[in-house]
Protein backbone atom coordinates (compact mmCIF):
# COMPACT_ATOMS: atom_id res chain seq x y z
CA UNK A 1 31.10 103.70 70.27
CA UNK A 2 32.28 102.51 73.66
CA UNK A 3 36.23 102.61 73.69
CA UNK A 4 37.99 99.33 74.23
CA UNK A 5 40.19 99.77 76.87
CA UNK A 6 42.24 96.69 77.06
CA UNK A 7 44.70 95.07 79.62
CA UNK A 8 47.12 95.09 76.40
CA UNK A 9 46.46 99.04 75.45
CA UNK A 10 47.07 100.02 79.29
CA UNK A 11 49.98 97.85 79.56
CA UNK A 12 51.20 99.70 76.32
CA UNK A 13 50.34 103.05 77.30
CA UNK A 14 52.09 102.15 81.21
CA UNK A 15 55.07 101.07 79.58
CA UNK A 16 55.49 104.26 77.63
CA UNK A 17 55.79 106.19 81.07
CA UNK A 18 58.94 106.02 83.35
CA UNK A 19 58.60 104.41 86.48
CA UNK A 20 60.33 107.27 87.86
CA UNK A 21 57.84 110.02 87.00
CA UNK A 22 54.78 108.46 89.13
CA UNK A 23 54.18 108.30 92.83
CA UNK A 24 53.84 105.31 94.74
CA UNK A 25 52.22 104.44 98.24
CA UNK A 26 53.01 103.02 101.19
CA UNK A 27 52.31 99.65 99.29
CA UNK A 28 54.47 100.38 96.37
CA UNK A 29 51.15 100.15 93.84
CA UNK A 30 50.41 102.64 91.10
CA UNK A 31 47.65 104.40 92.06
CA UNK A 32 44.43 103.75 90.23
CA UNK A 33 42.85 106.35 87.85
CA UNK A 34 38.99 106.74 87.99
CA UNK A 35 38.07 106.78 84.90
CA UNK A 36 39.06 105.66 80.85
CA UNK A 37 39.39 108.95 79.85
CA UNK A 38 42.12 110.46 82.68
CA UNK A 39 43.93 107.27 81.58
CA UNK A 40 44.55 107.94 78.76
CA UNK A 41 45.37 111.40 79.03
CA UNK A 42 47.71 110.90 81.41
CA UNK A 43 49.74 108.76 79.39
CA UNK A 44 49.34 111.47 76.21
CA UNK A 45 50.85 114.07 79.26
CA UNK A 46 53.55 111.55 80.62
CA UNK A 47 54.60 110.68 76.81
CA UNK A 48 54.81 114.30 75.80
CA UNK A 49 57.35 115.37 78.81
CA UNK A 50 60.77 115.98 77.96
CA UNK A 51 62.91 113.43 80.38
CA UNK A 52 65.31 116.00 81.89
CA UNK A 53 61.94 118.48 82.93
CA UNK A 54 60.40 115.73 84.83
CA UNK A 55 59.77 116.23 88.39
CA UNK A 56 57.87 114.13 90.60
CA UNK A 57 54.29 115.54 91.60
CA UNK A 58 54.56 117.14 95.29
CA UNK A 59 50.88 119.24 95.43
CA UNK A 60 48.97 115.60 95.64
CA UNK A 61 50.47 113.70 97.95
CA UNK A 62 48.33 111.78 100.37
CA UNK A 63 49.35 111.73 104.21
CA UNK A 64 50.42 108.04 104.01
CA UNK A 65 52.54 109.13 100.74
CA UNK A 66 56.28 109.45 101.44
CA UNK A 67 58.79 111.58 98.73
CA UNK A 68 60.32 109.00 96.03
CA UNK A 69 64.16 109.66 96.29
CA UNK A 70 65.94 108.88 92.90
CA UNK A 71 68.13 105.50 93.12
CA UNK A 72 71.37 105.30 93.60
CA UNK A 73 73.92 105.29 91.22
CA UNK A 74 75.55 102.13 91.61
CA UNK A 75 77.71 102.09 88.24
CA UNK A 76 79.15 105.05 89.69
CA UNK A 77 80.06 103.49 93.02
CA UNK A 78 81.65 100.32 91.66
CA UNK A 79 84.46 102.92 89.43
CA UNK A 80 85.18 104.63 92.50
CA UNK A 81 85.92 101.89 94.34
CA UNK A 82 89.29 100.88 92.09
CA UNK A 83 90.29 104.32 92.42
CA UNK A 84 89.77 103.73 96.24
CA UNK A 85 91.76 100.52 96.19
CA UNK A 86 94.30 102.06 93.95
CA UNK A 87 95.28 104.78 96.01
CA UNK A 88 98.35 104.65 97.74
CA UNK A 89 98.65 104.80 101.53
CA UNK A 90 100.87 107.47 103.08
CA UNK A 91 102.67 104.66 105.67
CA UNK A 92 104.38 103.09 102.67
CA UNK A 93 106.94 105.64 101.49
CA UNK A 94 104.57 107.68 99.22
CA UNK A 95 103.54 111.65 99.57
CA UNK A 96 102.15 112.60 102.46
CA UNK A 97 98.56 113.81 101.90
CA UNK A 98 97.53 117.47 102.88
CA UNK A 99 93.90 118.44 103.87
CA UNK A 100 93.36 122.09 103.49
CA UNK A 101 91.75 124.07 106.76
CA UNK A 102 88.75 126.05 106.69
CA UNK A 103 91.43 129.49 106.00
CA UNK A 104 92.17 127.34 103.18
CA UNK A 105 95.65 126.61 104.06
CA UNK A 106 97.54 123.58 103.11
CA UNK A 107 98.07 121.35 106.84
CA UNK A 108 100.42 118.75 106.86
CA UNK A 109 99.56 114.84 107.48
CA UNK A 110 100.75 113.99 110.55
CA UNK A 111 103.54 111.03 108.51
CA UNK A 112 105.24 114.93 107.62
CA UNK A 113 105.96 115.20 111.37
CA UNK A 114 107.10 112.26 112.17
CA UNK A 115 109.40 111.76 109.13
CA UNK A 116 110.60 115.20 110.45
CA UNK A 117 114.26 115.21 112.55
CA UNK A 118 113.15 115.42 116.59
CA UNK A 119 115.19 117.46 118.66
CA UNK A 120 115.96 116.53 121.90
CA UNK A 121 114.98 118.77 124.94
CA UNK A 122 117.88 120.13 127.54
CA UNK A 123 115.41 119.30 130.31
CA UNK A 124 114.75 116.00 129.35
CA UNK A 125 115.18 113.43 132.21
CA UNK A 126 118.40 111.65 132.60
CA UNK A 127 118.58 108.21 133.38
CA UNK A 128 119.78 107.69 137.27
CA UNK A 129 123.33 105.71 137.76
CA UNK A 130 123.31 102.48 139.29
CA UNK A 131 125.29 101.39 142.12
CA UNK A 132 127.94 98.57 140.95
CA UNK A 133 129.89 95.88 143.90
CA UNK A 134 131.15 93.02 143.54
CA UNK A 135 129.84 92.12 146.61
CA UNK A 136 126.29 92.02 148.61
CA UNK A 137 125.04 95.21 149.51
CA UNK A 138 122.48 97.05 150.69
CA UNK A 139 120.88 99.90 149.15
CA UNK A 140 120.07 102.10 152.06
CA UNK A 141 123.49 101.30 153.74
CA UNK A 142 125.52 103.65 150.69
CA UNK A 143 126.03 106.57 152.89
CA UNK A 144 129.04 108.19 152.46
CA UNK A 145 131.78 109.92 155.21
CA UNK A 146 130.83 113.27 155.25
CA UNK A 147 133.63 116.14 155.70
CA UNK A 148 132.70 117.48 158.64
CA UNK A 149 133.11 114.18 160.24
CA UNK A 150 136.20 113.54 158.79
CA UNK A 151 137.92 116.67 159.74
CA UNK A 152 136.70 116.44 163.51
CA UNK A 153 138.88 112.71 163.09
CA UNK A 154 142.00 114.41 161.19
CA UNK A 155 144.06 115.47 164.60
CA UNK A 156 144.57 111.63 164.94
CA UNK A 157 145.38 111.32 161.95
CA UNK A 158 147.61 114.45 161.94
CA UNK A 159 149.25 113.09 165.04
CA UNK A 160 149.77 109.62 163.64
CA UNK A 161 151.51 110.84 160.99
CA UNK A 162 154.15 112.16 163.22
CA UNK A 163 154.55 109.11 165.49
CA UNK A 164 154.43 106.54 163.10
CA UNK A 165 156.22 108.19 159.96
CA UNK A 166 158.26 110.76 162.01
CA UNK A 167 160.87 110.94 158.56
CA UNK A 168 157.67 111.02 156.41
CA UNK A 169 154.56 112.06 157.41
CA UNK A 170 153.18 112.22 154.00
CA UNK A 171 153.34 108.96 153.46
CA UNK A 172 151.17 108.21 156.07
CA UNK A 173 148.58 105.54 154.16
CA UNK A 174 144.78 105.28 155.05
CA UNK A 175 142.79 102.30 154.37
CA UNK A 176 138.70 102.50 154.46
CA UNK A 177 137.93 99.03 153.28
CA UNK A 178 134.14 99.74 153.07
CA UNK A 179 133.88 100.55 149.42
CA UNK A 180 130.66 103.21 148.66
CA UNK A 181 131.25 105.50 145.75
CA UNK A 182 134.66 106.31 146.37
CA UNK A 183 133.40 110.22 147.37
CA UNK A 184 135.48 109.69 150.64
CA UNK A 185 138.75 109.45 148.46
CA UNK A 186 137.84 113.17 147.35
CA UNK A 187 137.50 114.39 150.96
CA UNK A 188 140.71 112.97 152.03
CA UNK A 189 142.38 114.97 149.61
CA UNK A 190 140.60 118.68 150.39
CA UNK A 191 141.74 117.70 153.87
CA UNK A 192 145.69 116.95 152.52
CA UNK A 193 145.35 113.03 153.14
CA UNK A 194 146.61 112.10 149.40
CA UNK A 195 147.29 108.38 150.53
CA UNK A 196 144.47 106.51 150.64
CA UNK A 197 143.47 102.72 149.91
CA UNK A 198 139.39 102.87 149.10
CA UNK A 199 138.79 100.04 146.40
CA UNK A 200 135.75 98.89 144.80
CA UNK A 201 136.83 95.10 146.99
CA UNK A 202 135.25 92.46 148.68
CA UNK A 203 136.00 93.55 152.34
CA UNK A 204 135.02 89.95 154.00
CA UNK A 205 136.34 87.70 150.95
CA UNK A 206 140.20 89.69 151.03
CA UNK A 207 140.16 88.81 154.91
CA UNK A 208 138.69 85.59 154.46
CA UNK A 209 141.69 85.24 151.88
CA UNK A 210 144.04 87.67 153.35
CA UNK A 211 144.20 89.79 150.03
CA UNK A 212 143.70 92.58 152.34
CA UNK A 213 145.38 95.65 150.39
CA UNK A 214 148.22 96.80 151.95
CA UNK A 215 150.30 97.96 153.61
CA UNK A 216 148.63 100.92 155.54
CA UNK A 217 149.30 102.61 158.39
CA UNK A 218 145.67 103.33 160.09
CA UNK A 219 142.49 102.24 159.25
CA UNK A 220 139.23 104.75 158.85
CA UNK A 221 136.36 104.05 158.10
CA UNK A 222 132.51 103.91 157.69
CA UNK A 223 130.79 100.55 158.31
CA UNK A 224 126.97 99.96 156.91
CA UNK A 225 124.91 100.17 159.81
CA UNK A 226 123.05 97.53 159.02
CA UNK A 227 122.70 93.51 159.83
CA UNK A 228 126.40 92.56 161.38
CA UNK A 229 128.58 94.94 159.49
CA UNK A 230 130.07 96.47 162.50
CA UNK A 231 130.30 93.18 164.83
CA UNK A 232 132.57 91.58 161.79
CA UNK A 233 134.86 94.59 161.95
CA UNK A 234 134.89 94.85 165.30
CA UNK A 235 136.31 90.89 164.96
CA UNK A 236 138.73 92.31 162.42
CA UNK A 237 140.20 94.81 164.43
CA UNK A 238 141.49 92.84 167.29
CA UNK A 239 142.63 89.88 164.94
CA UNK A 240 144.45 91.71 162.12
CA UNK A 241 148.11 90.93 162.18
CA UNK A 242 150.23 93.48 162.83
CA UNK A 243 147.37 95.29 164.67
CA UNK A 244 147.26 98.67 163.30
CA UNK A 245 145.61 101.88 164.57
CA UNK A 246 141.76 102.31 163.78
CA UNK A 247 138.55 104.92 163.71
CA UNK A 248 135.83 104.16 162.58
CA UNK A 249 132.19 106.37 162.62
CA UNK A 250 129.20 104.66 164.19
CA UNK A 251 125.66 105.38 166.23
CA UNK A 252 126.59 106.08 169.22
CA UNK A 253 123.84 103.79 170.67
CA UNK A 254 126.18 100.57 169.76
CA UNK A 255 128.58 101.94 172.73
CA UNK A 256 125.44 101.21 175.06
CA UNK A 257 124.97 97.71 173.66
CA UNK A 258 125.84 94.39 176.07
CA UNK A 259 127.94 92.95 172.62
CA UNK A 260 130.25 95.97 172.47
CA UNK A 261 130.89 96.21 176.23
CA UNK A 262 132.17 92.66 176.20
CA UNK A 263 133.95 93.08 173.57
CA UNK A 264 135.32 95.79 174.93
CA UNK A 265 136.22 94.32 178.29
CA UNK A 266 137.57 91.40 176.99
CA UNK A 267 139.92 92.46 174.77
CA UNK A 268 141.71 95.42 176.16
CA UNK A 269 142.95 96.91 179.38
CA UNK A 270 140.42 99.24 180.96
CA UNK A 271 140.82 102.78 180.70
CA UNK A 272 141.52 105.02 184.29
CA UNK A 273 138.28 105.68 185.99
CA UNK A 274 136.85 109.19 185.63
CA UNK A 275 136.57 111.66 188.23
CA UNK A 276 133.96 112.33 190.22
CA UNK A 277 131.90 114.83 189.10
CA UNK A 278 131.56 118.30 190.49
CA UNK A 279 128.08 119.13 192.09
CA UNK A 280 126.05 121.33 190.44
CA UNK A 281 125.89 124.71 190.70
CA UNK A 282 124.30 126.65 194.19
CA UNK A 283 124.25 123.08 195.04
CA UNK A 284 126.29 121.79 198.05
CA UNK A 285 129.21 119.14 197.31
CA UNK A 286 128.22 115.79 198.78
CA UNK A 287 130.04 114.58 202.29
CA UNK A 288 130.20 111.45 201.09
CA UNK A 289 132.98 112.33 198.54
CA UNK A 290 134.00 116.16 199.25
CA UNK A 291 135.21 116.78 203.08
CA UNK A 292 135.85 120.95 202.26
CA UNK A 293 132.95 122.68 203.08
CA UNK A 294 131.35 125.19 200.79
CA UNK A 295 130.80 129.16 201.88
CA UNK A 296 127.02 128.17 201.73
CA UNK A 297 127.28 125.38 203.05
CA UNK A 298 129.54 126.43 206.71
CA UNK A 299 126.90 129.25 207.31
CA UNK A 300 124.17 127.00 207.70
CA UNK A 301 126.41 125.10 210.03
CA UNK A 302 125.47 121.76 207.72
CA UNK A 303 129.21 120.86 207.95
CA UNK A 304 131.74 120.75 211.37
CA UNK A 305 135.10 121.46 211.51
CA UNK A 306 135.36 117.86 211.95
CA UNK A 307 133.67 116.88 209.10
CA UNK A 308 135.47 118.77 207.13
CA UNK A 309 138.65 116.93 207.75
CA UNK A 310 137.21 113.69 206.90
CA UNK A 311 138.61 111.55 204.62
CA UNK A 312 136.67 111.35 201.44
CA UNK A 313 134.91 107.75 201.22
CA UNK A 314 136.79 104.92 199.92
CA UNK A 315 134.15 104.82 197.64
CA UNK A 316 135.33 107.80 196.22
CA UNK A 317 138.79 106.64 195.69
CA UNK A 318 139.15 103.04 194.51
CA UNK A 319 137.47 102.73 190.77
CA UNK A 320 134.46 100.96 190.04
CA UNK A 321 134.55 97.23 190.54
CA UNK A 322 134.31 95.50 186.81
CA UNK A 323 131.15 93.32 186.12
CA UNK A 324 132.19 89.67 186.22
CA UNK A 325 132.32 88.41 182.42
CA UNK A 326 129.61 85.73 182.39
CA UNK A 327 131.00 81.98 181.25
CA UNK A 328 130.04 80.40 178.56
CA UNK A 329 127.20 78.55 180.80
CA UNK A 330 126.33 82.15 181.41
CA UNK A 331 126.57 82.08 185.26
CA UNK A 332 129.22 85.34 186.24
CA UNK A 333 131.96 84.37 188.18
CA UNK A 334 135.35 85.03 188.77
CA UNK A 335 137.05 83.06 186.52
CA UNK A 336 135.72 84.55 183.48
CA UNK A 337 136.65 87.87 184.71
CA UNK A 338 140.29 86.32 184.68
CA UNK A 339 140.20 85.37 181.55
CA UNK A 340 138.74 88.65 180.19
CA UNK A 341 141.71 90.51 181.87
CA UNK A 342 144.30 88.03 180.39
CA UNK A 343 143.17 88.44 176.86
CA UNK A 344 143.25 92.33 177.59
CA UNK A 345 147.10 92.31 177.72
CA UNK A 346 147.53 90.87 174.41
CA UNK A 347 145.42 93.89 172.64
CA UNK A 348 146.77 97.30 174.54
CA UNK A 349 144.38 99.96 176.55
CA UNK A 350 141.05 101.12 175.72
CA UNK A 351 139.58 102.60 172.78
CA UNK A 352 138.59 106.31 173.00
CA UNK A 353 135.90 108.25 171.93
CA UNK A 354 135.14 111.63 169.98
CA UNK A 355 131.45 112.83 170.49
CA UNK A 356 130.61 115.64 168.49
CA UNK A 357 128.01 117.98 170.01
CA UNK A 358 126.20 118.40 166.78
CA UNK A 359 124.81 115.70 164.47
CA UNK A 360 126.71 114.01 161.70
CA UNK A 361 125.15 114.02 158.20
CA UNK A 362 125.77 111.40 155.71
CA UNK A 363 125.08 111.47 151.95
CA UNK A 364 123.82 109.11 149.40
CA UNK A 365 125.46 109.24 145.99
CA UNK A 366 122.36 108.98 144.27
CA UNK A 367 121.12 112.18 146.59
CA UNK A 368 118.09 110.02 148.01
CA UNK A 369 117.60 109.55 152.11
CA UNK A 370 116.64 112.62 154.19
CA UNK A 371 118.46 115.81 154.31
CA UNK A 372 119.69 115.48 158.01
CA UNK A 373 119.96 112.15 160.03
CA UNK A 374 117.54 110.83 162.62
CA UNK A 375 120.26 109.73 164.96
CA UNK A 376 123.85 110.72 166.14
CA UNK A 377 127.39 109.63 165.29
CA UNK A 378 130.65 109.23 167.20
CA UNK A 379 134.05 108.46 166.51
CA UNK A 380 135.24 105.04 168.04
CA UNK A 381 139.49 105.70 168.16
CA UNK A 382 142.34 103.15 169.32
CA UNK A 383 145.72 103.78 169.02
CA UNK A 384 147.26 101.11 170.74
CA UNK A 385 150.34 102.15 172.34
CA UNK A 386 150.28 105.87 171.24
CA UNK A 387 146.61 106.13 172.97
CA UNK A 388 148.18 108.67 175.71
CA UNK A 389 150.11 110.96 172.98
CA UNK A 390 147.12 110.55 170.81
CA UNK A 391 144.67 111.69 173.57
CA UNK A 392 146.50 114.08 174.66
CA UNK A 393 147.30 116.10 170.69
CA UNK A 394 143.62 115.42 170.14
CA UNK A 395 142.08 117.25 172.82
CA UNK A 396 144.31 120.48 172.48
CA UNK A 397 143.81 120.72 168.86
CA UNK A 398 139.58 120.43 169.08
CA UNK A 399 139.66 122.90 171.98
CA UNK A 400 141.77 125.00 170.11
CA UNK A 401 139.02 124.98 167.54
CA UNK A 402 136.32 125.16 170.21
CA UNK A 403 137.93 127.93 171.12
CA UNK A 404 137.95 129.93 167.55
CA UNK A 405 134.07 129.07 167.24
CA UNK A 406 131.25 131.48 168.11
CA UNK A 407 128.72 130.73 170.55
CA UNK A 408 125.97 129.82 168.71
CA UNK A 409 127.15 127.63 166.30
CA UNK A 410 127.76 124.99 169.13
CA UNK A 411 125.16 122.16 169.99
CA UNK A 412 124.65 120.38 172.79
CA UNK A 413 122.81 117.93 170.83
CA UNK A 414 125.75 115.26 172.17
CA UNK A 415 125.90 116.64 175.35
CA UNK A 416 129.51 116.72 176.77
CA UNK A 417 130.98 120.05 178.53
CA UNK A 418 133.63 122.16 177.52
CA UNK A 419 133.70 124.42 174.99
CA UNK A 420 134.81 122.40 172.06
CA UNK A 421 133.07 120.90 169.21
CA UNK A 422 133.92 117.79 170.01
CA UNK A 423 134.10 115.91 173.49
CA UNK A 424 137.09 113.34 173.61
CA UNK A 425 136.24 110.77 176.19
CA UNK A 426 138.19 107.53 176.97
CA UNK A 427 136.51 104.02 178.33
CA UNK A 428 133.45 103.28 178.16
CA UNK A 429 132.87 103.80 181.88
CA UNK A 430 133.45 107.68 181.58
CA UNK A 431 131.53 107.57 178.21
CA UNK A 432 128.18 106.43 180.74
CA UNK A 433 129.37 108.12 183.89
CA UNK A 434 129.29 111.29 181.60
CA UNK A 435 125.84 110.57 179.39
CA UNK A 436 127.63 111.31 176.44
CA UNK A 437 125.31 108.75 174.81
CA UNK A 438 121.58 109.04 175.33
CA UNK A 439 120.72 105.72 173.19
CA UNK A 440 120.58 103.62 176.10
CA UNK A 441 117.30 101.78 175.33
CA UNK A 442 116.47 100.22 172.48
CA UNK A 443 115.05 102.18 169.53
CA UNK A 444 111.31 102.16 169.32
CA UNK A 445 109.91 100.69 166.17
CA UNK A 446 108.61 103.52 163.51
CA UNK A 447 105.28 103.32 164.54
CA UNK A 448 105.65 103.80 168.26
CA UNK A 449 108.40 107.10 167.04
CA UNK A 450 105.60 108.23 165.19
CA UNK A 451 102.94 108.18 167.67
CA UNK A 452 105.47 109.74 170.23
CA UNK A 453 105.85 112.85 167.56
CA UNK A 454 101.93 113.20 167.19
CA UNK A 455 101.79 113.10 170.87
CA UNK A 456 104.46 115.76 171.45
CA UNK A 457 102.65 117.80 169.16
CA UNK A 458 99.23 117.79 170.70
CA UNK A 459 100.43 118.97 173.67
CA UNK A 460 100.66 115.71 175.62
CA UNK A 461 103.31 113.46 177.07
């Protein structure tokens, strides 16, 4: 008899088999058995396997067939995630987690280290000091005094001491008004000045208000270089009431400046003229101002007897004619030359002038700038009606050091002759006549400086 094989039986007989246990194709479809009988066998074998010794068929797979990969456990996923939500996070005060290394060695979470105490390191920056005025100022203008300059200026004070305070010359009082870091104060003392008014002030506002600090006997100072620092003291100097001493460090290109020659010419009596200069060596002395004939000079037979007893030139004699002040149309003339000689006699002679032969430094109390400075520095001196007793102490003492100093630690970076450190020079007339300042033309701008350097350095002028 022909078994009925019904849709009912196989569904019965499918049922009875896992899903899990049979491969499926590309098309997800059972595949289809070729006859009755396998059918049924099949489902006697799939019936009769134990569930946890069924593995999925591997030796008949088709080419198109891909491996069946058991589901995933989603009951399983959905109680770990609680326990995920649960946990508690390391940032909010709890344990810090550890992770063990591959050595199998506890590590520390990284919330360990920075609960941890931090030390600080020795060589940890510090944080730079500012600069505090109560005034304007300009950052590249805090240069202070240095010592070297200040002791080539202590024989006028030393002598100052003794003219103005002859009972006590201790006493003697300094005033710098030009407040910086108050590093000059310091100096002063290593140099036995212990009197010394340098106050973190308002220079312009205490004149302005006359709160100047007082009383002092001379004033020393350094001005800021730049904008009109040095024309307002130079206004200061010649109005301050009584008028006091003053020194004061400066380029020494301001002497060759049109302001500071009328200033100087109008308000003070002009200095002697200088001599005339010697000619220079194996070189025969002009006729126009030297009438004795040199040995060198007489054998040739360049110079008579007769012109030998000539009188030098007038020339030679009478100083240099002033320029005429110009008026305030600015046409020269007479008149204004009057009136420059009248205000003279209400100030006393000529200021004076200490070139050193060797460059002054300057230093920045926050130790920025460059290590030595790009252009030179001279002493600008009055000391009204002590000038000649000034002078005179002045030069001894700095050739007495000239004099104790070796010969080559002297510079003639300045110029001047002589053999002492310092070249004391009074008027501005002998300060030209003698090229003690070589600024005479206005500074180039950085680029043209640096171009002149490159040029220098190939090998061309």
């Amino acid at each position: 008899m022909k078994p009925q094989h019904t849709t009912q039986a196989r569904r019965r007989a499918g049922d009875a088999v896992p899903s899990t246990t049979s491969h499926f194709s590309r098309g997800g479809k059972r595949p289809r058995e070729d006859s009755h009988g396998g059918a049924q066998a099949a489902a006697a074998v799939r019936s009769s396997t134990p569930k946890d010794t069924r593995r999925p068929e591997t030796g008949g797979r088709s080419r198109g067939d891909t491996p069946a990969t058991p589901p995933s456990d989603s009951t399983t996923q959905e109680r770990r995630r609680p326990a995920q939500r649960q946990r508690p996070s390391p940032n909010h005060g709890s344990r810090p987690l550890q992770r063990s290394t591959s050595a199998g060695r506890p590590v520390a979470h990284a919330a360990a280290a920075a609960a941890a105490p931090a030390t600080v390191s020795s060589a940890s920056p510090t944080t730079t000091p500012r600069l505090s005025h109560p005034f304007r100022a300009n950052f590249n203008d805090h240069f202070e005094t240095s010592l070297a300059a200040l002791r080539d200026v202590l024989p006028v004070v030393t002598e100052l001491r003794q003219l103005l305070r002859p009972s006590t010359p201790e006493r003697l009082t300094v005033y710098d008004p030009y407040y910086c870091a108050g590093g000059v104060v310091r100096a002063w003392a290593e140099l036995g000045v212990h009197h010394v008014l340098h106050e973190n002030r308002d220079f312009y506002a205490d004149v302005a208000g006359g709160t100047v600090p007082g009383p002092f006997d001379v004033l020393v100072t350094n001005p800021p270089f730049s904008e009109d620092h040095i024309w307002r003291l130079l206004a200061f100097l010649v109005t301050q009431s009584p008028l006091r001493p003053w020194a004061f460090v400066a380029p020494d290109y301001i002497a060759s400046k049109p302001q500071y020659k009328a200033w100087v010419r109008a308000n003070f009596t002009p200095a002697p003229p200088p001599p005339p200069s010697p000619p220079p060596p194996g070189r025969a002395a002009s006729r126009h101002c030297y009438g004795s004939p040199t040995a060198s000079s007489t054998a040739r037979g360049t110079l008579t007897a007769a012109a030998a007893a000539r009188i030098p030139s007038i020339a030679c004699i009478l100083p240099p004619l002033p320029e005429d002040a110009e008026d305030a149309d600015g046409n020269g003339g007479g008149t204004g030359a009057a009136e420059a000689h009248t205000a003279a006699a209400t100030v006393g002679p000529e200021p004076f002038y200490l070139v050193p032969r060797v460059r002054y430094d300057y230093q920045h109390p926050l130790g920025v700038g460059h290590e030595h400075s790009h252009f030179k520095s001279m002493w600008y001196v009055w000391a009204g009606q002590h000038t000649r007793d000034v002078l005179r102490a002045v030069t001894v003492a700095l050739a007495g050091r000239g004099r104790s100093l070796t010969a080559p630690s002297q510079s003639a970076a300045a110029g001047g002759g002589g053999t002492s450190p310092v070249a004391v020079v009074h008027g501005i007339d002998s300060l030209m006549h003698g090229h003690h300042v070589t600024a005479m033309d206005a500074r180039p701008n950085p680029q043209r400086r640096q171009a002149t350097t490159a040029g220098r350095a190939g090998g061309y002028r």
